[in-house]
Each structure stands twice: as C-alpha cells, then as structure tokens.
PDB file of N, CA and C in Angstrom:
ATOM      1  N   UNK A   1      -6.937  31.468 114.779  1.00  0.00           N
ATOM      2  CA  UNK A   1      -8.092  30.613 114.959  1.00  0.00           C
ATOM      3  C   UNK A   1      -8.809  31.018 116.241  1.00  0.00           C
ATOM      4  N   UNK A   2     -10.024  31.297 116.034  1.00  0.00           N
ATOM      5  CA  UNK A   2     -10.889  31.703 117.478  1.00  0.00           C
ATOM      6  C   UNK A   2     -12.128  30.187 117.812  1.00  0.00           C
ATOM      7  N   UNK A   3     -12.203  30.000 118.744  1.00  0.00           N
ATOM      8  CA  UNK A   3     -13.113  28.978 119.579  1.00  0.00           C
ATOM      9  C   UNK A   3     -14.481  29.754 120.021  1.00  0.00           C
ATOM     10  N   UNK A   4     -15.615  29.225 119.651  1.00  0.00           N
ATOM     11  CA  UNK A   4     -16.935  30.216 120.303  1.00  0.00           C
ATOM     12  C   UNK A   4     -17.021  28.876 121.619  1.00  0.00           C
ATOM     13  N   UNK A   5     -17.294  29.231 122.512  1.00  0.00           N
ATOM     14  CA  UNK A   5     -17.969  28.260 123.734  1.00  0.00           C
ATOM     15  C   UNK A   5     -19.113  28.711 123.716  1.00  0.00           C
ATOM     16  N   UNK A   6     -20.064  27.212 123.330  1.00  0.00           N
ATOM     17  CA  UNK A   6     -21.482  27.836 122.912  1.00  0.00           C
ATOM     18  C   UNK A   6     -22.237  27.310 124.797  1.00  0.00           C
ATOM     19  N   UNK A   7     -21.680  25.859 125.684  1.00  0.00           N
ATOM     20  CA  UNK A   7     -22.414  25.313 125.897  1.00  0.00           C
ATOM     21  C   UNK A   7     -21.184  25.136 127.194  1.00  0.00           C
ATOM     22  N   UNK A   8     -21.627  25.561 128.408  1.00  0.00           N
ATOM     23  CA  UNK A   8     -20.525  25.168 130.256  1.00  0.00           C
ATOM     24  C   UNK A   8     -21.599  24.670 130.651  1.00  0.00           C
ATOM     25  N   UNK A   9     -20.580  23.535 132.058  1.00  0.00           N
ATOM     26  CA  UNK A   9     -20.597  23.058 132.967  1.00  0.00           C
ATOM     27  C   UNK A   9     -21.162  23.997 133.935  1.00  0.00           C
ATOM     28  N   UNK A  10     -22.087  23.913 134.563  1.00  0.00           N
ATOM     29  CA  UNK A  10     -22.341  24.310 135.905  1.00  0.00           C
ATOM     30  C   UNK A  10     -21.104  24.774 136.653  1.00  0.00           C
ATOM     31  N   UNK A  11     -20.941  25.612 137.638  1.00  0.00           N
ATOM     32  CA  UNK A  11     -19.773  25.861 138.431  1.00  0.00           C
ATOM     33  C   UNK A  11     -19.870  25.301 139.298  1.00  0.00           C
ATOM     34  N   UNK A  12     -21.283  25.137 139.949  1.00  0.00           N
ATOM     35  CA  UNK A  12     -21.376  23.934 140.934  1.00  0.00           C
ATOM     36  C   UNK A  12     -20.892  22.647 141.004  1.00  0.00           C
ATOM     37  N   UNK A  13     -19.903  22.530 141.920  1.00  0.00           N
ATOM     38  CA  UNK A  13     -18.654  21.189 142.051  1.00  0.00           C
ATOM     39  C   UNK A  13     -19.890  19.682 142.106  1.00  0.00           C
ATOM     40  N   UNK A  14     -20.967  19.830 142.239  1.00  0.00           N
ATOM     41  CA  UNK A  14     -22.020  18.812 142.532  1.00  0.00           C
ATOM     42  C   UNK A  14     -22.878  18.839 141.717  1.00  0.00           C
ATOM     43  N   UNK A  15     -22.972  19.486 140.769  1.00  0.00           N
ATOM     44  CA  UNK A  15     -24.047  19.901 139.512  1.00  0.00           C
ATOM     45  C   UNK A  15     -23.368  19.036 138.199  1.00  0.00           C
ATOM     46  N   UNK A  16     -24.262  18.318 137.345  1.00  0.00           N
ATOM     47  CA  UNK A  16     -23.777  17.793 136.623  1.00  0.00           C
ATOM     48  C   UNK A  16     -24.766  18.590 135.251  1.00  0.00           C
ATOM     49  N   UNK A  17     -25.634  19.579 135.367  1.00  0.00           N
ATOM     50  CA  UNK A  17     -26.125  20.544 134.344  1.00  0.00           C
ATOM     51  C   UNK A  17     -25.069  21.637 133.302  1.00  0.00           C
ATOM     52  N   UNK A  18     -25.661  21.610 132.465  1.00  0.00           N
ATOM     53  CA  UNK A  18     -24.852  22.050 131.143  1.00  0.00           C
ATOM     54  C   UNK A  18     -25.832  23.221 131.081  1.00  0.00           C
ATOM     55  N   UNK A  19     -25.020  24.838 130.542  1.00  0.00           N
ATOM     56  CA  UNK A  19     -25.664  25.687 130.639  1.00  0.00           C
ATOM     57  C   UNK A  19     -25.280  26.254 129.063  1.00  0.00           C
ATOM     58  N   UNK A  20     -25.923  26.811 128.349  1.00  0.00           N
ATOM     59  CA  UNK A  20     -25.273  27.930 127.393  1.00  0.00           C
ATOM     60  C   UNK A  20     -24.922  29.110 127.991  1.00  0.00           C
ATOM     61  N   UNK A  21     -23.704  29.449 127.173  1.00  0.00           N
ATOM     62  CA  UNK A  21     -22.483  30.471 127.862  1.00  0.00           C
ATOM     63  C   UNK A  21     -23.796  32.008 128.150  1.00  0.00           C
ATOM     64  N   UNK A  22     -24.462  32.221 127.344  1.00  0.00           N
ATOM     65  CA  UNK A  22     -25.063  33.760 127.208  1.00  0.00           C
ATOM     66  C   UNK A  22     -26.360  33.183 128.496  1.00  0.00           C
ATOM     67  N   UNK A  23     -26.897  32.040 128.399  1.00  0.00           N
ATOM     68  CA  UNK A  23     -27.831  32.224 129.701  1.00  0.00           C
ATOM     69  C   UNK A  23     -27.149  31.533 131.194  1.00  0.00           C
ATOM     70  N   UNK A  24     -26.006  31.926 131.523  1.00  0.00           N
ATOM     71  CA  UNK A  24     -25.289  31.484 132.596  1.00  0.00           C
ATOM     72  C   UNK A  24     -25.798  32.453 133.627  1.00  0.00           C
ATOM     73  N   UNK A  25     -26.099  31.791 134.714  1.00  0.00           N
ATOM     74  CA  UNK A  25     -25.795  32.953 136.208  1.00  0.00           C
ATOM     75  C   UNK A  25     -24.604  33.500 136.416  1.00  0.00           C
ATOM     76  N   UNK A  26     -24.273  34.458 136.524  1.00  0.00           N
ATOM     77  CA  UNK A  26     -22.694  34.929 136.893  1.00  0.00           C
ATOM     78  C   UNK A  26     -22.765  35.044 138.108  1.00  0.00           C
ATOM     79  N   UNK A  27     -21.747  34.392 138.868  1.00  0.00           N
ATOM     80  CA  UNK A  27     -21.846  34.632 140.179  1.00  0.00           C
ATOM     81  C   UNK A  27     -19.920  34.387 140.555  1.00  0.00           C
ATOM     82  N   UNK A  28     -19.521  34.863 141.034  1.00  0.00           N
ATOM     83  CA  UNK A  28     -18.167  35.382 141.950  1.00  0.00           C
ATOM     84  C   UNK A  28     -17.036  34.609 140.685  1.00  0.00           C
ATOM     85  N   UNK A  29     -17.645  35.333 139.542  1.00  0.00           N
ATOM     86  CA  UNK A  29     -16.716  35.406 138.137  1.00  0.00           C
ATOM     87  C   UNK A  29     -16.969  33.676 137.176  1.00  0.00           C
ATOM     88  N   UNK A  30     -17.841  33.161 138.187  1.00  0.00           N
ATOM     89  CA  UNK A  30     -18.567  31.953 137.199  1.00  0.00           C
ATOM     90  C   UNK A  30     -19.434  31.875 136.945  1.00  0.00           C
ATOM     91  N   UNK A  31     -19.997  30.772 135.654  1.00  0.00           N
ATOM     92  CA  UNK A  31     -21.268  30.594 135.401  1.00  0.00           C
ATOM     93  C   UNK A  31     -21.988  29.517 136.234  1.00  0.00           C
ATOM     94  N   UNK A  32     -22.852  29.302 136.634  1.00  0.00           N
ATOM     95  CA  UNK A  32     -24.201  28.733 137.079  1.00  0.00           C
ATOM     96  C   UNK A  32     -25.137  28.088 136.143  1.00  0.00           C
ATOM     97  N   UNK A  33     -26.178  27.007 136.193  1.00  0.00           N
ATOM     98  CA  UNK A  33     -26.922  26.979 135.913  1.00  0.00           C
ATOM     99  C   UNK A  33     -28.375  27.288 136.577  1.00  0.00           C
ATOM    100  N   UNK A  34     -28.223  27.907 137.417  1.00  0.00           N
ATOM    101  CA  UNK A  34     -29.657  28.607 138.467  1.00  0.00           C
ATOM    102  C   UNK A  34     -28.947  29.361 139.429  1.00  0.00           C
ATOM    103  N   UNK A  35     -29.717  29.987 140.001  1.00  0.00           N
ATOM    104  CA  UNK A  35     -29.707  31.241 141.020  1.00  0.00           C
ATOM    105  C   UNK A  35     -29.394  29.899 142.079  1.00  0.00           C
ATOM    106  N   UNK A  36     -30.136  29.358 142.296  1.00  0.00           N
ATOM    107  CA  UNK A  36     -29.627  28.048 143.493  1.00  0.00           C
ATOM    108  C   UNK A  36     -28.399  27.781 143.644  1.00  0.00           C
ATOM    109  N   UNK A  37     -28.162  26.966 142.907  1.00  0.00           N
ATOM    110  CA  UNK A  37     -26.655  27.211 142.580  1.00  0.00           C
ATOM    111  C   UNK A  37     -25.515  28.397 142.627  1.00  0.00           C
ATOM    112  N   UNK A  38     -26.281  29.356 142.137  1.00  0.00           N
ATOM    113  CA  UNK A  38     -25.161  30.748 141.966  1.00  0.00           C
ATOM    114  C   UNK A  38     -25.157  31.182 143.593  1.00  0.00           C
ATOM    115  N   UNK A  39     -26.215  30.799 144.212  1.00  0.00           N
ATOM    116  CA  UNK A  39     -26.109  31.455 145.699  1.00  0.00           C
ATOM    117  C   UNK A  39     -25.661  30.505 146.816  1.00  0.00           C
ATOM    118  N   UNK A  40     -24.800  29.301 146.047  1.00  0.00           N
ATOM    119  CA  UNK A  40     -24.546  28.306 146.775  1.00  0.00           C
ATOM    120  C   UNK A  40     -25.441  26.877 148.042  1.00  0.00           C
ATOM    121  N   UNK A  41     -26.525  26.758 147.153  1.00  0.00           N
ATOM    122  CA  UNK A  41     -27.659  26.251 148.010  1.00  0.00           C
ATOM    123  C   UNK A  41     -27.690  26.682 149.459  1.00  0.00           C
ATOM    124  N   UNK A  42     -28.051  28.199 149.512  1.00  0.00           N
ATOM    125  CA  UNK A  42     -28.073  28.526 151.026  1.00  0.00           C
ATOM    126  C   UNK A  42     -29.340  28.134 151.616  1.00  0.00           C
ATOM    127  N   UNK A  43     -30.173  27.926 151.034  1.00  0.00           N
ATOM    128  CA  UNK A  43     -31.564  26.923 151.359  1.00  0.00           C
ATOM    129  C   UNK A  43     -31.735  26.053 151.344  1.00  0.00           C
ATOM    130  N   UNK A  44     -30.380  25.124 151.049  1.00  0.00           N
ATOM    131  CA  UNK A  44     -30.236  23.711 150.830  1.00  0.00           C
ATOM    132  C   UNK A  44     -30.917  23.032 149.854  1.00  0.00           C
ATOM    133  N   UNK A  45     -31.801  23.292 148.792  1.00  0.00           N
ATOM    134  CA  UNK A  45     -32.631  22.965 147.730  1.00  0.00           C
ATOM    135  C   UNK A  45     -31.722  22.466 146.482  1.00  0.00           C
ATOM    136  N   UNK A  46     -31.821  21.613 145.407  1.00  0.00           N
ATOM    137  CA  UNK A  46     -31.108  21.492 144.587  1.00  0.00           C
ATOM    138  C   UNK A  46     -31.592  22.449 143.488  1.00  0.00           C
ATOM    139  N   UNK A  47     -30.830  22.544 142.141  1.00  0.00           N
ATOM    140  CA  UNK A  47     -31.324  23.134 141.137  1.00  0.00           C
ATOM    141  C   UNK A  47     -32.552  22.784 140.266  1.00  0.00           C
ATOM    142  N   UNK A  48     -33.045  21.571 140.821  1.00  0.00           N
ATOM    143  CA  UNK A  48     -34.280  21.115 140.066  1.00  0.00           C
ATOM    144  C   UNK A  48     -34.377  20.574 139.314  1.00  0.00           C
ATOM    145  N   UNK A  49     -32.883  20.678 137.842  1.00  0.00           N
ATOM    146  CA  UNK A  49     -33.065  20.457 136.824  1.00  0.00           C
ATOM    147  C   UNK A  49     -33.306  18.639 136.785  1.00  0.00           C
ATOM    148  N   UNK A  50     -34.039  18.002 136.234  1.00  0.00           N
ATOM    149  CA  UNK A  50     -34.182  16.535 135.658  1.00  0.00           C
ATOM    150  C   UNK A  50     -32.682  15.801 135.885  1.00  0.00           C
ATOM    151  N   UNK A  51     -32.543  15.144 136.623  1.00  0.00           N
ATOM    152  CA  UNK A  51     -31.470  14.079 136.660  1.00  0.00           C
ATOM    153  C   UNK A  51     -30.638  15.168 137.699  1.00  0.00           C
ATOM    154  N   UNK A  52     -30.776  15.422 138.530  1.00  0.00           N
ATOM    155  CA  UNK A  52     -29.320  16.268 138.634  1.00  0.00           C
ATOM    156  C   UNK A  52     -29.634  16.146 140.400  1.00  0.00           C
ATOM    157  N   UNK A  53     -29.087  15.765 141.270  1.00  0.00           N
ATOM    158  CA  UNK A  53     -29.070  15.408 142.963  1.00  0.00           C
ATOM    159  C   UNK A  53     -28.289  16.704 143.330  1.00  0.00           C
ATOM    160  N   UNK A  54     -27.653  17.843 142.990  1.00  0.00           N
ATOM    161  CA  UNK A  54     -26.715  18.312 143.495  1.00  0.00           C
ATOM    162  C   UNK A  54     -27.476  19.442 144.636  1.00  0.00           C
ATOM    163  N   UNK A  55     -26.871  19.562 145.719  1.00  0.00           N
ATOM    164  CA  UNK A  55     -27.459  20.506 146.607  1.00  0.00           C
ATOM    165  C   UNK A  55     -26.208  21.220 147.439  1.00  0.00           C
ATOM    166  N   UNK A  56     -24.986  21.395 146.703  1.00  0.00           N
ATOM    167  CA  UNK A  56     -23.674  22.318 147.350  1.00  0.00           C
ATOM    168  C   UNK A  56     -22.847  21.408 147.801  1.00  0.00           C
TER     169      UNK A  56
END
C-alpha cells in the first residue's frame, strides 16, 4: 500500500498555512509555505497568507 501526501504543514513552528507537497519551499530539508518563512523571517515580516500572525 503506498500513501501520496498531496497537502503539508508549513515547517514554520508559528505558521499555521497548509502547502501542497510539489509547491513547497525547500529549505534545510523542509517544506515552507513562502520564501519568508523558508528564510526564517530574517526581516521579521510574516508570510502574508490570510489568517496566519506567524513571524518566526
């Protein structure tokens, strides 16, 4: 029996965004839902997405 994972969690511990697996940021062997995120809010900015406060 094989499992497809169509749909992750942000890797961001403060991100509550849902990403599909093929448009994930890869960043230090996880997925992301934005470059913001994938670069660890080094600008302190959140990801933007609608509902979501997370800023690292």
């Amino acid at each position: 029996m094989s499992v497809a994972v169509e749909m992750v969690k942000c890797a961001c511990a403060d991100c509550v965004c849902v990403v599909g697996a093929s448009e994930a940021i890869m960043a230090d062997g996880r997925g992301f839902c934005s470059d913001t995120c994938a670069s660890h809010h080094q600008d302190g900015a959140g990801c933007a997405h609608a509902g979501c406060l997370c800023h690292g």
